[in-house]
Protein backbone atom coordinates (compact mmCIF):
# COMPACT_ATOMS: atom_id res chain seq x y z
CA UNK A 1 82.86 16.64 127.36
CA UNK A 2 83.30 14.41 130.76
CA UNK A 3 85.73 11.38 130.51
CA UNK A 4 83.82 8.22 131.14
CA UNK A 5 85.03 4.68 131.63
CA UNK A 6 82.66 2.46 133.84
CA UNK A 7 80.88 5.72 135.20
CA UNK A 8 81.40 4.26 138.74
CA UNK A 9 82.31 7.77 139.58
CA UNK A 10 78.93 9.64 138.01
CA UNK A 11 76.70 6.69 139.72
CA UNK A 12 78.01 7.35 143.23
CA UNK A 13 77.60 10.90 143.53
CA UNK A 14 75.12 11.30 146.45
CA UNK A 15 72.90 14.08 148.26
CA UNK A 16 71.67 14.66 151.69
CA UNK A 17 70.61 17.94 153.27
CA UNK A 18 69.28 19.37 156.72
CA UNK A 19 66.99 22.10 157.87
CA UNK A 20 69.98 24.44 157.11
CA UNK A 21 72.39 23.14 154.22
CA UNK A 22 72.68 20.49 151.21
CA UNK A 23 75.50 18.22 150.52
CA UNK A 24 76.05 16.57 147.62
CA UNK A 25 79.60 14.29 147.18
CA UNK A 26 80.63 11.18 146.23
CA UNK A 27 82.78 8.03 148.44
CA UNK A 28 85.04 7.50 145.76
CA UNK A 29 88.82 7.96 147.29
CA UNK A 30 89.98 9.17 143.57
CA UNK A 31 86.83 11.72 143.15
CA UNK A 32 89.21 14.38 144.72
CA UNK A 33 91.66 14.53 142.13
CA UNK A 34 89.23 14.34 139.26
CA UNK A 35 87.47 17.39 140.67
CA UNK A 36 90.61 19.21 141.42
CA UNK A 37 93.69 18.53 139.65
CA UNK A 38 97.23 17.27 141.49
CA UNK A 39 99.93 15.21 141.65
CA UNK A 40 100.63 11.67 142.33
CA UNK A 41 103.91 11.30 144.04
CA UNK A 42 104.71 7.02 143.44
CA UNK A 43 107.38 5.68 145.35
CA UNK A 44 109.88 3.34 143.66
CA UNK A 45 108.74 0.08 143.29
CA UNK A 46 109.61 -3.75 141.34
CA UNK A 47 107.33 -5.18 138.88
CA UNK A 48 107.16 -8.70 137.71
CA UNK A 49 105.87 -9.14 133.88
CA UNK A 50 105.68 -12.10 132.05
CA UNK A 51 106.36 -12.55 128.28
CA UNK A 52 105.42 -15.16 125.48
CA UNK A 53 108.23 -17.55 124.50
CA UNK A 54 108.48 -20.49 122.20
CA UNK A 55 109.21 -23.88 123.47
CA UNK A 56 112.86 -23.36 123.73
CA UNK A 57 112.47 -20.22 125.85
CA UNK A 58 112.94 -17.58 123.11
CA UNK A 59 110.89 -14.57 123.89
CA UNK A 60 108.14 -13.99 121.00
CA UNK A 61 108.24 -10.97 119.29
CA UNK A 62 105.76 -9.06 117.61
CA UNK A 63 105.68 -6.77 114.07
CA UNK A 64 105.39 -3.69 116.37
CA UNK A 65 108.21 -1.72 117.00
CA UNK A 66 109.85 -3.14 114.15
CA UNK A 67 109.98 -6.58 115.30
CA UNK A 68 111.15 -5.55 118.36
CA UNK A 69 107.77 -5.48 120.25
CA UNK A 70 107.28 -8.67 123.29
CA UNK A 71 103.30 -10.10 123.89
CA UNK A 72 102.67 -10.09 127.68
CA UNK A 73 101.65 -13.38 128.76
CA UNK A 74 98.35 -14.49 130.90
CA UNK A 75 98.53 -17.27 133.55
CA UNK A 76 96.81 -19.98 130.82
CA UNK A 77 99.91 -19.20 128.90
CA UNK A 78 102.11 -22.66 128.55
CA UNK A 79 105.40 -21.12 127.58
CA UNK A 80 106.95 -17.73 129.07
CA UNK A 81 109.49 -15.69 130.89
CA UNK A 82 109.19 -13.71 133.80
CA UNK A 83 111.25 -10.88 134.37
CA UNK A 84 111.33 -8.09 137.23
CA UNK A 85 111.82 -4.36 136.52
CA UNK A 86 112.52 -1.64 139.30
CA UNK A 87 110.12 1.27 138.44
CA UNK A 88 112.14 4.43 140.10
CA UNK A 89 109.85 6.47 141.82
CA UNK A 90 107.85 9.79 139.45
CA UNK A 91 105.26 11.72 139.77
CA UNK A 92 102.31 11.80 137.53
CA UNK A 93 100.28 14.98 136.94
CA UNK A 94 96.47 14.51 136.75
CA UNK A 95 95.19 17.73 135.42
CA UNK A 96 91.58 18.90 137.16
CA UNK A 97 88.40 17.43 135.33
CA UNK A 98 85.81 18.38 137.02
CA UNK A 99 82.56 16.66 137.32
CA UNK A 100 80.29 18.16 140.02
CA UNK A 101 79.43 22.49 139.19
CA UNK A 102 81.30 23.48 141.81
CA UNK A 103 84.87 26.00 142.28
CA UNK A 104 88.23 24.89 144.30
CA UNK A 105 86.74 26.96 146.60
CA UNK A 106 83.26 25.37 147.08
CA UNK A 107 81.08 27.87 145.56
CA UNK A 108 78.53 26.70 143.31
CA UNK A 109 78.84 27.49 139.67
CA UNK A 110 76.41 30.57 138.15
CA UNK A 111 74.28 29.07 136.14
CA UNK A 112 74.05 26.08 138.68
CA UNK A 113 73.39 28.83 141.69
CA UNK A 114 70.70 30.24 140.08
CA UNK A 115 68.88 26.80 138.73
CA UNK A 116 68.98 25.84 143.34
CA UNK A 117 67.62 29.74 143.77
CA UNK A 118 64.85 29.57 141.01
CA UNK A 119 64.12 25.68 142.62
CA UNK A 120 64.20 27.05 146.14
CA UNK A 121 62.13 30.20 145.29
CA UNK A 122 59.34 28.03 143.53
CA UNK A 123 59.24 25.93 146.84
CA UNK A 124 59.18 29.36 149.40
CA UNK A 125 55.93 30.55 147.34
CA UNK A 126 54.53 27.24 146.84
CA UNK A 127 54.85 26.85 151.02
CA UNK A 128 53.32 29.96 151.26
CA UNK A 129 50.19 29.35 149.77
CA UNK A 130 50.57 31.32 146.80
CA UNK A 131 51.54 28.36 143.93
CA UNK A 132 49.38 28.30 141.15
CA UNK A 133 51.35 26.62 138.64
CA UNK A 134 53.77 28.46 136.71
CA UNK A 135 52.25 31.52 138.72
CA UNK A 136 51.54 33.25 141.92
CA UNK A 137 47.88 33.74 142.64
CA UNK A 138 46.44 35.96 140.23
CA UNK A 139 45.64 39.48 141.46
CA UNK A 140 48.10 39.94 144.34
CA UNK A 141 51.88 41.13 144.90
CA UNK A 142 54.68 37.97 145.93
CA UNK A 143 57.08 39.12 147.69
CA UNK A 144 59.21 36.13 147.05
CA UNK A 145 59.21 36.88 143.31
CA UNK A 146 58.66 40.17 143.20
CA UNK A 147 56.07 39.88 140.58
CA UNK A 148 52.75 41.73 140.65
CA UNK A 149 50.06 39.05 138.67
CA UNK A 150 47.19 40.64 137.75
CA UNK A 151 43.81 38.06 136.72
């Protein structure tokens, strides 16, 4: 199963080709790390949150966390606190999640490499004069598919 949020990522992926190779890739900066795997190294850094409060400045607490939890607050909010935290700097570990068919290495995947040879093969006898729908032309040897059709 591929994660999927917005699918910004699937509905950039692009292809181009020449007389001599294909491309296919995507201009999203994060793509790498979704095909590959790695880590994030974040340096330390201060955060400023705001929280609900009542009228008196109390901080409003929730049920959760056994009436411990605090609501974050939104700019149209009347009443709250803000507060700064220092975040020390971590690492976070995105595992690999692949989402084009190819290895670390570049290589396409099997079943992928054969569905591009069948495609190009189908195009080299089709060029050639010998496409007759699903078929070569009846009666002769292809030497692209190595199939002998007889009539």
């Amino acid at each position: 199963m591929v994660l999927q949020d917005t699918a910004q990522l699937a509905s950039s992926i692009s292809a181009r080709h020449t007389a001599t190779e294909a491309i296919v890739g995507t201009n999203k900066i994060y793509a790498g790390i979704h095909q590959h795997g790695g880590t994030i190294k974040r340096p330390a850094y201060s955060k400023q949150v705001r929280h609900k409060a009542d009228k008196k400045g109390n901080l409003k607490r929730t049920a959760q966390f056994g009436g411990l939890g605090l609501s974050f607050a939104r700019n149209k909010d009347k009443h709250a606190l803000s507060r700064w935290f220092e975040v020390a700097a971590h690492d976070i570990e995105i595992p690999a999640r692949p989402f084009l068919p190819i290895s670390a290495g570049g290589a396409l995947q099997p079943e992928v490499s054969q569905a591009v040879t069948e495609t190009i093969r189908r195009h080299l006898v089709k060029a050639a004069g010998g496409w007759s729908g699903s078929r070569c032309r009846p009666a002769t040897a292809c030497r692209t598919c190595a199939i002998t059709n007889s009539a």
